[in-house]
Protein backbone atom coordinates (compact mmCIF):
# COMPACT_ATOMS: atom_id res chain seq x y z
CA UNK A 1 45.93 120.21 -4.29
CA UNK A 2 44.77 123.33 -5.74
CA UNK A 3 42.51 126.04 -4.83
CA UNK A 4 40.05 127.09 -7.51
CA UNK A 5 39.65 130.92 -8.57
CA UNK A 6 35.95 130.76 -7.20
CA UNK A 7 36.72 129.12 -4.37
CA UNK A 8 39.25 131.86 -3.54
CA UNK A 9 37.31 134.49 -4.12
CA UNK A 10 34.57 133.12 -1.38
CA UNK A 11 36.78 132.94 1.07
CA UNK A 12 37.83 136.56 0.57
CA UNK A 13 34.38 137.86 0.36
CA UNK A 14 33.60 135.94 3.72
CA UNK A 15 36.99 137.97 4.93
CA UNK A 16 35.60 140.95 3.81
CA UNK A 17 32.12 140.50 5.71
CA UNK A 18 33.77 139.55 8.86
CA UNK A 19 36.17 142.69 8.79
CA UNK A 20 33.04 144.79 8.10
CA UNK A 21 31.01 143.18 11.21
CA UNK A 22 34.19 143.61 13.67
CA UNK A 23 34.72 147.48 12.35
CA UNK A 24 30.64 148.42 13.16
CA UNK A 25 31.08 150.72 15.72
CA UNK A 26 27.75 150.88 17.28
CA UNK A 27 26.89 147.56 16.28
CA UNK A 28 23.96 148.53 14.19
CA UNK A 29 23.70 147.94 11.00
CA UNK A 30 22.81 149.77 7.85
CA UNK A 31 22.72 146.60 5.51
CA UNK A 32 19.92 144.07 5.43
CA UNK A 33 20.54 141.29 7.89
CA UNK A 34 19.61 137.75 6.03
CA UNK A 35 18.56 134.81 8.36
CA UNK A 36 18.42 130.94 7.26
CA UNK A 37 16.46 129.29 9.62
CA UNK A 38 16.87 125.19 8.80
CA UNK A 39 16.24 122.00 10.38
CA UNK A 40 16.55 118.23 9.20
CA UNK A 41 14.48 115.04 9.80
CA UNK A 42 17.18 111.60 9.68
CA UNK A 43 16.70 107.77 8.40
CA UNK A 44 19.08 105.27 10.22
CA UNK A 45 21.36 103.75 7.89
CA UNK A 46 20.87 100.28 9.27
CA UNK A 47 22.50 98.03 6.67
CA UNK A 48 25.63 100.31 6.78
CA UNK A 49 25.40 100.26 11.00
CA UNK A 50 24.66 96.43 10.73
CA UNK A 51 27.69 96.10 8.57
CA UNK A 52 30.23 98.09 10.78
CA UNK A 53 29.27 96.03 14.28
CA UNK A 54 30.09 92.68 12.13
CA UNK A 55 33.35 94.34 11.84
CA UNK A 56 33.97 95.82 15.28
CA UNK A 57 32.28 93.21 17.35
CA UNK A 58 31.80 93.98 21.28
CA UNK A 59 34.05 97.21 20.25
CA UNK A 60 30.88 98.69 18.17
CA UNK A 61 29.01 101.85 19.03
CA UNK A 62 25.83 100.38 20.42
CA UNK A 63 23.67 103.13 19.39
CA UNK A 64 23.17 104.04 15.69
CA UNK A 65 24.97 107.86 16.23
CA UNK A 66 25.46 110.71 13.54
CA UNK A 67 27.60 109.21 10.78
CA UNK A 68 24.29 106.68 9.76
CA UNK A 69 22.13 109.14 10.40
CA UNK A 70 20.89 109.86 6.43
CA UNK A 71 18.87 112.99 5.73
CA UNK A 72 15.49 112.44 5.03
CA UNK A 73 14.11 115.72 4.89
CA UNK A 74 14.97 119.13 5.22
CA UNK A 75 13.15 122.43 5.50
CA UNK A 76 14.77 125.98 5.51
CA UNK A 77 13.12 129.57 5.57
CA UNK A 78 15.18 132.53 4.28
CA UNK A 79 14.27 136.38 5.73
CA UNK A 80 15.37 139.19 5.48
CA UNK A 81 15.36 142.60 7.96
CA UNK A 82 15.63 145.69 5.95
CA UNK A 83 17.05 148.73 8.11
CA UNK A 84 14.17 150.70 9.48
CA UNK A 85 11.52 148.31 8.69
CA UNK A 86 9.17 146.61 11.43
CA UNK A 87 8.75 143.85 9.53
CA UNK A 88 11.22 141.15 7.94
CA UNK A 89 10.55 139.69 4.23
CA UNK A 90 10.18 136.04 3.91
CA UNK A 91 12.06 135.42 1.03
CA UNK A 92 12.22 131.72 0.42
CA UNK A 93 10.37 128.86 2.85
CA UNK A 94 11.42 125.00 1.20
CA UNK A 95 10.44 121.76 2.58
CA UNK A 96 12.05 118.74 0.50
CA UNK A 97 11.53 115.04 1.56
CA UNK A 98 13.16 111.60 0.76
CA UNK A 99 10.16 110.91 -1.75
CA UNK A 100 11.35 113.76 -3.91
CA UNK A 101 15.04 114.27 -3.85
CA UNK A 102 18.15 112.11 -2.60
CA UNK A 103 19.90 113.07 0.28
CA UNK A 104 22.71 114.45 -1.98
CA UNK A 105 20.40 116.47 -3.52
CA UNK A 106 19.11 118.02 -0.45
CA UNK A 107 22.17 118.33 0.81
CA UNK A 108 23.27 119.90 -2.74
CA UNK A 109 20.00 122.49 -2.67
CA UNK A 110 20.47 123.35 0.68
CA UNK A 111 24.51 124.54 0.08
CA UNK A 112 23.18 126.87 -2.59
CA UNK A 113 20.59 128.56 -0.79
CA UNK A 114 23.39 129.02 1.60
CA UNK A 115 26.08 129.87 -1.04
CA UNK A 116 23.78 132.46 -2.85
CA UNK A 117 23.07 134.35 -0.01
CA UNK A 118 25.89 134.63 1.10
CA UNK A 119 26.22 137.21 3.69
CA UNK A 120 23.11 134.95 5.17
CA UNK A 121 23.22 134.08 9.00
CA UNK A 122 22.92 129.72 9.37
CA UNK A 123 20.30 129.56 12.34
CA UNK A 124 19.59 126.25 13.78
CA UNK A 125 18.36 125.21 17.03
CA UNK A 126 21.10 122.44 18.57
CA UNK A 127 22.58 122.28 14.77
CA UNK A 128 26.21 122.40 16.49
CA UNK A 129 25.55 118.93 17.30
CA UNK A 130 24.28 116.62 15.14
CA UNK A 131 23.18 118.60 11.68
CA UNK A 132 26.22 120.48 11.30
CA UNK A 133 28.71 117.61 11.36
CA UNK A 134 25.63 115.43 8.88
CA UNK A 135 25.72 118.19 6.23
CA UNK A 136 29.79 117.99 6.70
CA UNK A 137 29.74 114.12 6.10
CA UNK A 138 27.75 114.51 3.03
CA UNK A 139 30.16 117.12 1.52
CA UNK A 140 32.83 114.80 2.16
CA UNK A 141 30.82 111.68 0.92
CA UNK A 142 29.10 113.25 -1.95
CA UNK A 143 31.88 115.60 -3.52
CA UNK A 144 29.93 118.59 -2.39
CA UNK A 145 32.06 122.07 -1.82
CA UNK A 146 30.66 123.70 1.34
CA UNK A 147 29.28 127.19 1.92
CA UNK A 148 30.71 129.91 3.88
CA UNK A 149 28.24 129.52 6.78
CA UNK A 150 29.91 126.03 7.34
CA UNK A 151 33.84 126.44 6.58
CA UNK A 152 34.30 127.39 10.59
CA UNK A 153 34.18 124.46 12.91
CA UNK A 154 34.00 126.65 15.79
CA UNK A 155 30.35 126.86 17.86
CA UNK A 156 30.84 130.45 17.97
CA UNK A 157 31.23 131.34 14.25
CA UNK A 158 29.94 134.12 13.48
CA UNK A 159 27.69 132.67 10.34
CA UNK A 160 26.06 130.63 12.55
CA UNK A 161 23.75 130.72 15.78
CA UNK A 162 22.93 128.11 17.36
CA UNK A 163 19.80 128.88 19.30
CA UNK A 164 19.24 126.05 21.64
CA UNK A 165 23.34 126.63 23.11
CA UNK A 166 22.53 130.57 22.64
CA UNK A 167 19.49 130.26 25.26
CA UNK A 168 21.14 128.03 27.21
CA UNK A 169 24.22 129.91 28.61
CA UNK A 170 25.28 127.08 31.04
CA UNK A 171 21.99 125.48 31.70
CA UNK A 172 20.71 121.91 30.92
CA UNK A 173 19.88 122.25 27.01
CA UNK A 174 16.33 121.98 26.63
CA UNK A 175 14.33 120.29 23.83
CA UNK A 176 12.72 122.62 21.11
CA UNK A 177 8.82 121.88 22.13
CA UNK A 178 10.18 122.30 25.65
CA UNK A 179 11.46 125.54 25.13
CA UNK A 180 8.48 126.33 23.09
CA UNK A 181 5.55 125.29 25.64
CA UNK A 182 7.41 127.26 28.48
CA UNK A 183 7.48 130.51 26.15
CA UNK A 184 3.59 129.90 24.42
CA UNK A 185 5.22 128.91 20.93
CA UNK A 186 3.40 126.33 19.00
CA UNK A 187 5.57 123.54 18.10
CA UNK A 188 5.96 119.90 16.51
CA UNK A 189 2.25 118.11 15.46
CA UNK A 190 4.36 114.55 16.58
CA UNK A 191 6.19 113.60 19.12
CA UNK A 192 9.62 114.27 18.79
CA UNK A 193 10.40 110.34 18.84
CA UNK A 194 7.97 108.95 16.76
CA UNK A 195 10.03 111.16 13.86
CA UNK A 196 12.28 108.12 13.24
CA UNK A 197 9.21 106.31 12.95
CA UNK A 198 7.33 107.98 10.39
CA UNK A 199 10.42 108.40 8.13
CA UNK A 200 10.66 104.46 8.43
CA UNK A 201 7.31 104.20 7.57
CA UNK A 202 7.37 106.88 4.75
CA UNK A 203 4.68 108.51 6.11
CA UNK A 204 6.19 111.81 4.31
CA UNK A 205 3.10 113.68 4.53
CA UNK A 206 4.01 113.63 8.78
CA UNK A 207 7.08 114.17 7.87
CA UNK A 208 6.88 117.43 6.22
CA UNK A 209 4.98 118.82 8.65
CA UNK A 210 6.89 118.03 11.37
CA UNK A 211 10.45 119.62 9.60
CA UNK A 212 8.33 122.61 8.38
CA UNK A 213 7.21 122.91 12.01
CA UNK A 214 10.01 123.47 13.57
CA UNK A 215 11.37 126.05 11.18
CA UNK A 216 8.65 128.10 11.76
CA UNK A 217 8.88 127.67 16.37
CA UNK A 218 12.60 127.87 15.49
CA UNK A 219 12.47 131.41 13.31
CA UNK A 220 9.89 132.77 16.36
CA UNK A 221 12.85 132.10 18.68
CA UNK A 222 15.25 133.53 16.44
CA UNK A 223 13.87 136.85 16.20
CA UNK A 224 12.95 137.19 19.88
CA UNK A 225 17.07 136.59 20.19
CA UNK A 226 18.11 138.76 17.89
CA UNK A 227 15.95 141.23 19.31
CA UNK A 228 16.74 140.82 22.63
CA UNK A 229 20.60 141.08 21.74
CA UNK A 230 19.65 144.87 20.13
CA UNK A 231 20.71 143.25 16.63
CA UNK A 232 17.65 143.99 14.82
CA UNK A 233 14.42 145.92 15.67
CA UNK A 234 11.27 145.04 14.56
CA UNK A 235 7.13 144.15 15.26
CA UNK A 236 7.96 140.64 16.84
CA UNK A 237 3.98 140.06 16.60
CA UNK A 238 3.75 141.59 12.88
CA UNK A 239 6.67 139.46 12.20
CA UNK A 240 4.96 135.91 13.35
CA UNK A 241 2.10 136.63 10.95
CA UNK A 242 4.14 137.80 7.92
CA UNK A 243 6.03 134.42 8.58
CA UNK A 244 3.10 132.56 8.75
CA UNK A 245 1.47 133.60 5.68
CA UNK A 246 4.58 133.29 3.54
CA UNK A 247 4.49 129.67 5.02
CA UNK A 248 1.09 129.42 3.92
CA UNK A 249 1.18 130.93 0.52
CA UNK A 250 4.61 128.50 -0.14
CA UNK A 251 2.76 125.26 1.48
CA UNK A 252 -0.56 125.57 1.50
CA UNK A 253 -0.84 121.91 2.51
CA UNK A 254 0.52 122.65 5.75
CA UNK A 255 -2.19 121.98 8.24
CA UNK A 256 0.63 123.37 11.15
CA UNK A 257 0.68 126.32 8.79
CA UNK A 258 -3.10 127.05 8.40
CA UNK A 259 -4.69 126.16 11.58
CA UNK A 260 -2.06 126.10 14.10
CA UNK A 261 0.59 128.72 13.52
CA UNK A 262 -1.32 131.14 11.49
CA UNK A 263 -4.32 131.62 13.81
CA UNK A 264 -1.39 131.29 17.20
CA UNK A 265 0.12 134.93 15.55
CA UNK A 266 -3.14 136.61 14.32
CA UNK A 267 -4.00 136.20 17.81
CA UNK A 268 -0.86 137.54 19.39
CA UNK A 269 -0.75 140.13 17.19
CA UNK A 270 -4.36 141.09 18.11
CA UNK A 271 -3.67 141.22 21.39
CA UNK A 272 -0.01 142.97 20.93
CA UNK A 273 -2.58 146.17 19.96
CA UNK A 274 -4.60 145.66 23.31
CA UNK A 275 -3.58 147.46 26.57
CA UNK A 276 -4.24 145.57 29.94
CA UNK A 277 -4.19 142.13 30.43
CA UNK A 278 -6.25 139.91 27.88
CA UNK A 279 -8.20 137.35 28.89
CA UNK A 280 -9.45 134.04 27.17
CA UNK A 281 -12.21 131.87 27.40
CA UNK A 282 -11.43 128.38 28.75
């Protein structure tokens, strides 16, 4: 076993970024802070399932868990918060389905986003426990070398946040379009069950939407946190519509996009610039 010059130079630039977040004093910044906001869709791997209770008998798993789950589609959106500005740049928003790439490949395109920016916070909302250990399985499976935001097994490493454990604390973990009806954040177009569904039926068109949907609910959340913490300080309201037209402008198909989210933040940020209470017609 040997450890490759590039390889060893990662894990010393990762080093070096963790030494520089511990020695902030004030815990501000005065770099950019990067965000990768992701999510995945799953196909059950049936014949492979089907296969291992022939071979385990009564002993088998009864439910189809994690290690057949196969990525069917993914979805990422990459910002970025310069120091001093109100508003973050939306510099990359990707929605790949089965119908277009294997899941190697996904899983292969995602890494790199991840591995080329680097210094990039993984954001995820309940990643820690099912996508996380997924994207592991398919370095392991496919031969793929994985990026610094997923080297530390620990729920608390600092490349990652998981949002759903982060607003949780010790509660009962809520479901994303939970969390987003209670705080008036538009959310999935489908049920969240009928996802297995539609990837069975290759209705990919759903599919999309649904994975590029709850990037864009889980990147509101994310800036709310990171605001809340102090970490970054921006127009929250500005924010929601510069993410929603760099949604837009990337997938312009997206009817989430264009008449759900995009009109949900013009709104908001109408009303962000009204004093007193606002009221709505019925």
């Amino acid at each position: 076993m040997h450890i490759t010059q590039n390889s060893f130079e990662k894990i010393l630039e990762r080093e070096a970024r963790l030494f520089a977040a511990r020695s902030s004093g004030d815990g501000q910044s005065d770099r950019p802070i990067r965000l990768i906001i992701a999510d995945f869709e799953y196909r059950w791997d049936r014949l492979r399932y089907d296969a291992y209770r022939v071979e385990e008998g009564c002993d088998a798993e009864p439910l189809i868990r994690w290690p057949f789950h196969r990525i069917a589609a993914a979805s990422w959106l990459q910002l970025r918060i310069d120091p001093g500005e109100d508003i973050p740049v939306i510099e990359d928003v990707v929605v790949v389905t089965e119908n277009e790439a294997t899941e190697s490949e996904m899983a292969e395109r995602f890494f790199n986003a991840l591995c080329q920016a680097g210094d990039a916070c993984l954001v995820t909302w309940g990643g820690e426990t099912k996508d996380l250990a997924v994207l592991r399985r398919c370095a392991n499976e496919f031969g793929l070398l994985l990026p610094p935001q997923l080297i530390d097994g620990s729920p608390h490493a600092r490349e990652r946040v998981d949002l759903c454990r982060a607003v949780t604390v010790q509660a009962k973990s809520p479901h994303l379009p939970e969390y987003a009806a209670a705080t008036s954040i538009p959310a999935k177009p489908s049920p969240s069950k009928k996802i297995g569904t539609l990837v069975e039926a290759g209705a990919w068109e759903k599919v999309r939407e649904q994975v590029l949907a709850d990037v864009m609910t889980t990147s509101v959340i994310a800036l709310r946190h990171f605001c809340s913490h102090g970490i970054v300080e921006i127009d929250r309201a500005c924010a929601n519509v510069a993410i929603g037209k760099a949604v837009e402008a990337a997938i312009p198909e997206s009817a989430f996009a264009v008449k759900v989210f995009r009109p949900w933040a013009r709104d908001a940020e109408r009303a962000s610039r009204l004093r007193g209470k606002v009221y709505r017609p019925d």
